[in-house]
PDB file of N, CA and C in Angstrom:
ATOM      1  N   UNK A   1     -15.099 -27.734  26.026  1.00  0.00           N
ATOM      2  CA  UNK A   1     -14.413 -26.472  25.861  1.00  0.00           C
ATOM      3  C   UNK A   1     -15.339 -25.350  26.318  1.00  0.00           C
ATOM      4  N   UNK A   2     -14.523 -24.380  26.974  1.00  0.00           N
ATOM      5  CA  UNK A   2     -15.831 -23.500  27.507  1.00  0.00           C
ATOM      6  C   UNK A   2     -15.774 -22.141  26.127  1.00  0.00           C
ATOM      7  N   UNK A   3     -17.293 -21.481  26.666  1.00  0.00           N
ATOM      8  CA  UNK A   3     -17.432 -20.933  25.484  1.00  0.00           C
ATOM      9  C   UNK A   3     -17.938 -19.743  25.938  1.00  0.00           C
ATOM     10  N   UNK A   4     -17.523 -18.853  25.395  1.00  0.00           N
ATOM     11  CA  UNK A   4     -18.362 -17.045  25.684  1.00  0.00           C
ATOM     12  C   UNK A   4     -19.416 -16.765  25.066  1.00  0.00           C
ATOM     13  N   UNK A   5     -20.663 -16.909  26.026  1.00  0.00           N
ATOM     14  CA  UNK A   5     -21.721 -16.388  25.407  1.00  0.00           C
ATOM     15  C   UNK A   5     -21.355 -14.747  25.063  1.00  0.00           C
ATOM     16  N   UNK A   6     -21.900 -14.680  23.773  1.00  0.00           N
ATOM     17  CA  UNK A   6     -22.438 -13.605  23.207  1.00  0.00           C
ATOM     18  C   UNK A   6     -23.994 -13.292  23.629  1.00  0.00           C
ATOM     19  N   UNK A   7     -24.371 -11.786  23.807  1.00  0.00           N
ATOM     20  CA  UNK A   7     -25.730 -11.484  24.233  1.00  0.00           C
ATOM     21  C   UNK A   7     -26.217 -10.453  23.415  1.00  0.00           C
ATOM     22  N   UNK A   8     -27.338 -10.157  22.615  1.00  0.00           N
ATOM     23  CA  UNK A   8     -28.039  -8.604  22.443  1.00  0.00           C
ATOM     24  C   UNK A   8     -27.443  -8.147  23.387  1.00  0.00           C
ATOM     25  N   UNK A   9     -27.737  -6.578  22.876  1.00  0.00           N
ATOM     26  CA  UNK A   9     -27.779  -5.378  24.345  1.00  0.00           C
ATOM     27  C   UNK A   9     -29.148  -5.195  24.138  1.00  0.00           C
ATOM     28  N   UNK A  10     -30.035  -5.821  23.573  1.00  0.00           N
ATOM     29  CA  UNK A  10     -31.228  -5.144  24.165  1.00  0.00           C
ATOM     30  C   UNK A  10     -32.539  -5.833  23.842  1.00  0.00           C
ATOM     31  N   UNK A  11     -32.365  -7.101  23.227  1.00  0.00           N
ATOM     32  CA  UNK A  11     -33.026  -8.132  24.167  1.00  0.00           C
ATOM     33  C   UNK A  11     -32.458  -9.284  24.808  1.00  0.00           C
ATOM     34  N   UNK A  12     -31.354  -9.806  25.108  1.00  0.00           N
ATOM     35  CA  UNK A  12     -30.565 -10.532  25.798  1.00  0.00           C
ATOM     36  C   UNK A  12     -30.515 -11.589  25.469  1.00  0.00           C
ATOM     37  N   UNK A  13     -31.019 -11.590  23.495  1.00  0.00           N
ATOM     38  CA  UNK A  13     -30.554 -13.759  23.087  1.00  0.00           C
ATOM     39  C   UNK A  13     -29.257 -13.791  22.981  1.00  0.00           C
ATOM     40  N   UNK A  14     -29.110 -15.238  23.181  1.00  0.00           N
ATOM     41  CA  UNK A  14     -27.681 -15.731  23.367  1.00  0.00           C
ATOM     42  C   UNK A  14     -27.642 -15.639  21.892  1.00  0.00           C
ATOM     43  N   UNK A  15     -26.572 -14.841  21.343  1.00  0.00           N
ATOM     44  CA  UNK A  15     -26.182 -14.887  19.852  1.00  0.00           C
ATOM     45  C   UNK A  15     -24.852 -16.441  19.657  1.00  0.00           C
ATOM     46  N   UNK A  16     -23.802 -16.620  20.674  1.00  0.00           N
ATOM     47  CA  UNK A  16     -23.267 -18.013  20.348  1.00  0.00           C
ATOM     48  C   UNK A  16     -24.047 -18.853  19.485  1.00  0.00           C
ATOM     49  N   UNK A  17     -23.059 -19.346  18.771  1.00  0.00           N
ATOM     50  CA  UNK A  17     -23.519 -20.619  17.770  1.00  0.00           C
ATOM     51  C   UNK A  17     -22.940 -22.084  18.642  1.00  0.00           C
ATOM     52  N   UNK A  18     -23.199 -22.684  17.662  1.00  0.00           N
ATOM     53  CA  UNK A  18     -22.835 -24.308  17.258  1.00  0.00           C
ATOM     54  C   UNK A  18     -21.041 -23.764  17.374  1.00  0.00           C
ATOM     55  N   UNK A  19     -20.421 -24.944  17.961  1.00  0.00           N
ATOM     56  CA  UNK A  19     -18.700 -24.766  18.014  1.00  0.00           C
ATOM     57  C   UNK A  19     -18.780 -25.232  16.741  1.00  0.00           C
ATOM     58  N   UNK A  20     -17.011 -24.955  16.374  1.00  0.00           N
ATOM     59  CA  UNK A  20     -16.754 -24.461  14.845  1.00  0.00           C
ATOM     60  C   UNK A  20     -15.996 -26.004  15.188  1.00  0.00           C
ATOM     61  N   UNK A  21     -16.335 -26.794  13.944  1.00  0.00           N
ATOM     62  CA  UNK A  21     -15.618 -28.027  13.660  1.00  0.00           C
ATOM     63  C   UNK A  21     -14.014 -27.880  13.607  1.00  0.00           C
ATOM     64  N   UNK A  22     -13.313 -29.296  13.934  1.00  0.00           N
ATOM     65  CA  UNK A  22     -11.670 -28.788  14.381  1.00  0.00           C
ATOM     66  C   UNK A  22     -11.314 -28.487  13.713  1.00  0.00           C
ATOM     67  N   UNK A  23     -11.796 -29.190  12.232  1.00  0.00           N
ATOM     68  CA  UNK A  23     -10.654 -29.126  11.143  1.00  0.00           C
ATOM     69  C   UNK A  23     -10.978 -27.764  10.564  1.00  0.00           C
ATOM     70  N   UNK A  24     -11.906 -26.786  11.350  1.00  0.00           N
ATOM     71  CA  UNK A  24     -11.593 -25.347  10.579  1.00  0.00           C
ATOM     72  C   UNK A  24     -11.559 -24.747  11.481  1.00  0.00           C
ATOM     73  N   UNK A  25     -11.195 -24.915  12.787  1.00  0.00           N
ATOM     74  CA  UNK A  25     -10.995 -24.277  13.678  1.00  0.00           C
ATOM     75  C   UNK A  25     -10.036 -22.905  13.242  1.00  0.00           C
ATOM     76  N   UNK A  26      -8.634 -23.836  12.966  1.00  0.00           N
ATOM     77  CA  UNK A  26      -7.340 -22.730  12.768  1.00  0.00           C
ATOM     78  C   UNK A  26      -7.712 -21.531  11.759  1.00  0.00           C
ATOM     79  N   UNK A  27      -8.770 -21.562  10.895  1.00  0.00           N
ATOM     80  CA  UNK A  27      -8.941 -20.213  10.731  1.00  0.00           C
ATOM     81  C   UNK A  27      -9.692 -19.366  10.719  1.00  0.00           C
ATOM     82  N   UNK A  28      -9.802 -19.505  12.113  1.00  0.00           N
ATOM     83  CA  UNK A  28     -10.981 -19.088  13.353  1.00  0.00           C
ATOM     84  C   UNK A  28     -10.480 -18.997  14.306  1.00  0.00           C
ATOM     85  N   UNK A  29     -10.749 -17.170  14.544  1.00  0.00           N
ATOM     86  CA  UNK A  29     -10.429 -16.539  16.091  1.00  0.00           C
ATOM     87  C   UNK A  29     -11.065 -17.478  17.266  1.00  0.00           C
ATOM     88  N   UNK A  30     -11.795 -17.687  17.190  1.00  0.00           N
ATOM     89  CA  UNK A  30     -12.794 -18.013  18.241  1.00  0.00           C
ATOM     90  C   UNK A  30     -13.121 -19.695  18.250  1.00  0.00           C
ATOM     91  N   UNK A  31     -14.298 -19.897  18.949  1.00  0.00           N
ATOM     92  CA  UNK A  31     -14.415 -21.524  19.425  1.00  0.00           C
ATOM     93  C   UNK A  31     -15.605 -21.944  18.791  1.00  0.00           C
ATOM     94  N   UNK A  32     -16.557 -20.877  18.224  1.00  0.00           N
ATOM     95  CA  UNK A  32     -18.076 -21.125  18.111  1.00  0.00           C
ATOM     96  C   UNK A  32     -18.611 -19.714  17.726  1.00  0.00           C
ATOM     97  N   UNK A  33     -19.407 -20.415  16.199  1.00  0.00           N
ATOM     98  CA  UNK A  33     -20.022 -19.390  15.197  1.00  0.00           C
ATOM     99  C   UNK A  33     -20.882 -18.573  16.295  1.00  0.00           C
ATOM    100  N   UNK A  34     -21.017 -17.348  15.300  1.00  0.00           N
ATOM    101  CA  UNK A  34     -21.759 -16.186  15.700  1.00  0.00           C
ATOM    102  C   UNK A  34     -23.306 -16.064  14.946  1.00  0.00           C
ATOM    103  N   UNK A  35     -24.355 -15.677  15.946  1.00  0.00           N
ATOM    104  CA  UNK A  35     -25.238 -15.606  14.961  1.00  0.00           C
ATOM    105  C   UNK A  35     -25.416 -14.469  14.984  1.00  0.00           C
ATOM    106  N   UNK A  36     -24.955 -12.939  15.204  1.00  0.00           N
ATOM    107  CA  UNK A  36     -24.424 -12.015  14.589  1.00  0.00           C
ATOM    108  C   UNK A  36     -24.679 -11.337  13.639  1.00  0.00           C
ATOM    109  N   UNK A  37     -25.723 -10.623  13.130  1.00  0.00           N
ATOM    110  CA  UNK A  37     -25.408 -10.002  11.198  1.00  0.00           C
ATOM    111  C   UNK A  37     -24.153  -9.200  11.558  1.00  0.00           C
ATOM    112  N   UNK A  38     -23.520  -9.426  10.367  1.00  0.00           N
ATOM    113  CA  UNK A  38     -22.477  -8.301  10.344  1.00  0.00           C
ATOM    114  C   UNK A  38     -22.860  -6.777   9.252  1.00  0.00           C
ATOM    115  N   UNK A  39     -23.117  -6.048   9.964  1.00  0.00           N
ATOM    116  CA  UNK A  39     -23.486  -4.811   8.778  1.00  0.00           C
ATOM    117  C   UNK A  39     -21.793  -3.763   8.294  1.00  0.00           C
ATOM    118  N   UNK A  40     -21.837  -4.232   6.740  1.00  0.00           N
ATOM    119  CA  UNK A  40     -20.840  -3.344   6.738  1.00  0.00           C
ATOM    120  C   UNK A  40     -21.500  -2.321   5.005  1.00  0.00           C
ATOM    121  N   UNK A  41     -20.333  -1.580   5.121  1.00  0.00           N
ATOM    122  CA  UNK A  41     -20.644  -0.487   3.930  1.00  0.00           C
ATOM    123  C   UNK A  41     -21.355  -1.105   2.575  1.00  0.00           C
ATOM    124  N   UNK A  42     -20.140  -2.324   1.984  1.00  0.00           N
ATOM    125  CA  UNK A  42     -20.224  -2.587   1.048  1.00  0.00           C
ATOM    126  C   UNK A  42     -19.509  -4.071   1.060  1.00  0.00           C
ATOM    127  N   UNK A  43     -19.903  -4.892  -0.223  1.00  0.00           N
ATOM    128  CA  UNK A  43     -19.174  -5.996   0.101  1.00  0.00           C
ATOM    129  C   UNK A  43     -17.764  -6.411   0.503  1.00  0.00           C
ATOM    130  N   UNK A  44     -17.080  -6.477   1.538  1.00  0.00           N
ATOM    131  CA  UNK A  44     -15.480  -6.957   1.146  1.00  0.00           C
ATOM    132  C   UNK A  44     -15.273  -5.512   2.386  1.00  0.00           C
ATOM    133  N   UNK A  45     -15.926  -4.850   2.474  1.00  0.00           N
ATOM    134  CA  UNK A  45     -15.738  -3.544   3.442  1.00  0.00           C
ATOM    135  C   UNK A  45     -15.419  -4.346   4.642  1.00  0.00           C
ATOM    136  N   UNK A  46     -14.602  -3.933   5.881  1.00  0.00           N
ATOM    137  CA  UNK A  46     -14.602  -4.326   7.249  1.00  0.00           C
ATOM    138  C   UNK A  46     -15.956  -3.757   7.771  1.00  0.00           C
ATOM    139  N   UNK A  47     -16.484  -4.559   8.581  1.00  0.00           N
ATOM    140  CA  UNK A  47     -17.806  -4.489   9.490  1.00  0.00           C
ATOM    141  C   UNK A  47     -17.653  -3.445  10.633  1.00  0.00           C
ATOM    142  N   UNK A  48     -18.881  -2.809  10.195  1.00  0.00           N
ATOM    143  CA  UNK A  48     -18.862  -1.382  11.437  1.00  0.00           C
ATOM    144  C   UNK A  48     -20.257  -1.443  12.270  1.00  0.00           C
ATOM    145  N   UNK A  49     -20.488  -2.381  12.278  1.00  0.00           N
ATOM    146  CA  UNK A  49     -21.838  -2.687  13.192  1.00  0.00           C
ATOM    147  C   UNK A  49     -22.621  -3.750  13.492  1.00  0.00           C
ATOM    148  N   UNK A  50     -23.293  -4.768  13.927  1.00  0.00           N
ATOM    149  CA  UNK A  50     -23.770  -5.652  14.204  1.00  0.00           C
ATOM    150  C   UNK A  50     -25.523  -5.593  14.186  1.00  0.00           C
ATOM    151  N   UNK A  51     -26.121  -6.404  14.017  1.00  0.00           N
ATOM    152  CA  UNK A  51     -27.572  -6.760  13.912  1.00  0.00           C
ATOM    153  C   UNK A  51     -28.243  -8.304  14.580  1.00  0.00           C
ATOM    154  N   UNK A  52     -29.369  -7.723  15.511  1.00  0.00           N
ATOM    155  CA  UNK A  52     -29.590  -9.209  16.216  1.00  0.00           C
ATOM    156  C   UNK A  52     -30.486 -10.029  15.398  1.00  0.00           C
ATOM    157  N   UNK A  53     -30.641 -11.022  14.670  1.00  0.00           N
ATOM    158  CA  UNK A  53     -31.258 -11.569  13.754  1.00  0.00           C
ATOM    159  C   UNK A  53     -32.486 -12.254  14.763  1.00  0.00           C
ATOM    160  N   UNK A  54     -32.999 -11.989  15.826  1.00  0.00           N
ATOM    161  CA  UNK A  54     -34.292 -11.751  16.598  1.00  0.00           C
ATOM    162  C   UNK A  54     -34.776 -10.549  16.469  1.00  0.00           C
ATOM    163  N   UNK A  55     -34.156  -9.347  16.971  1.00  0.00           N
ATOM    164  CA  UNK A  55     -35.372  -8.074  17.757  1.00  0.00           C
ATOM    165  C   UNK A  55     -34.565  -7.236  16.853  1.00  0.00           C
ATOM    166  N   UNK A  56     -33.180  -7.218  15.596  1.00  0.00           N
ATOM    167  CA  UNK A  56     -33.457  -6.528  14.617  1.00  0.00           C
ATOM    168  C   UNK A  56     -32.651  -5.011  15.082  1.00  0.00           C
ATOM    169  N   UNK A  57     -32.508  -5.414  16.536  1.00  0.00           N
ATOM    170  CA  UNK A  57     -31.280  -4.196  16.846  1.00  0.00           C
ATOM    171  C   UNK A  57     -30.067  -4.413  16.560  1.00  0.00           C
ATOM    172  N   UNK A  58     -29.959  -2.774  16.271  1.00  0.00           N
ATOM    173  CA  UNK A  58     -27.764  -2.908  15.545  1.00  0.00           C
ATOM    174  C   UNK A  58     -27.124  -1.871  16.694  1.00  0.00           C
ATOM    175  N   UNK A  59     -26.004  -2.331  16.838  1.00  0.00           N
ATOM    176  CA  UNK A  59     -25.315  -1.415  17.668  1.00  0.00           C
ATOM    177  C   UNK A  59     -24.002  -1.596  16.933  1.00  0.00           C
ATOM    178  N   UNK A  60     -23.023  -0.581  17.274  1.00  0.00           N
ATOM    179  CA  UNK A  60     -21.932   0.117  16.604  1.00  0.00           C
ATOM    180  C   UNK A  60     -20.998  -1.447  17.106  1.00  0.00           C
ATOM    181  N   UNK A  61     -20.109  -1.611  15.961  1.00  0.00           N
ATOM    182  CA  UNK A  61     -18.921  -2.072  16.495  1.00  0.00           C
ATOM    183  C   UNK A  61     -17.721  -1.450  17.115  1.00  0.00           C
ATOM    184  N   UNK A  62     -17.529  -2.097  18.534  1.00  0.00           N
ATOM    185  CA  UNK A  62     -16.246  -1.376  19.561  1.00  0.00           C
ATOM    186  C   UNK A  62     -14.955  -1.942  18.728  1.00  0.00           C
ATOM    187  N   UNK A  63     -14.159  -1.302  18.256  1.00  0.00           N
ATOM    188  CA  UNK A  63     -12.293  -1.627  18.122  1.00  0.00           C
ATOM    189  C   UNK A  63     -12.021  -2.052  18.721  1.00  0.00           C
TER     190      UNK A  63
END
């Protein structure tokens, strides 16, 4: 199955994970975990920004 690398913007690791096993696929947008931080307000809040768990940069989440 092909897969979309994810990249930093600003040091360029491949953030893609490991593909997401079938049997939990369906409740999952996508094909393969993120390694991703998700930064949001508070717990249970929707996520308004991202963090590279290498070089520690966050950039805004696009809508």
């Amino acid at each position: 199955m092909n897969k979309k690398e994810e990249r930093c913007p600003k040091c360029n690791a491949n953030l893609t994970g490991e593909e997401i096993p079938d049997e939990l696929k369906e409740h999952y947008a996508g094909t393969h975990w993120s390694k991703k931080i998700i930064i949001a307000p508070y717990i249970g809040a929707d996520s308004v920004a991202f963090q590279c768990p290498y070089c520690k940069h966050q950039w805004k989440k696009e809508n």
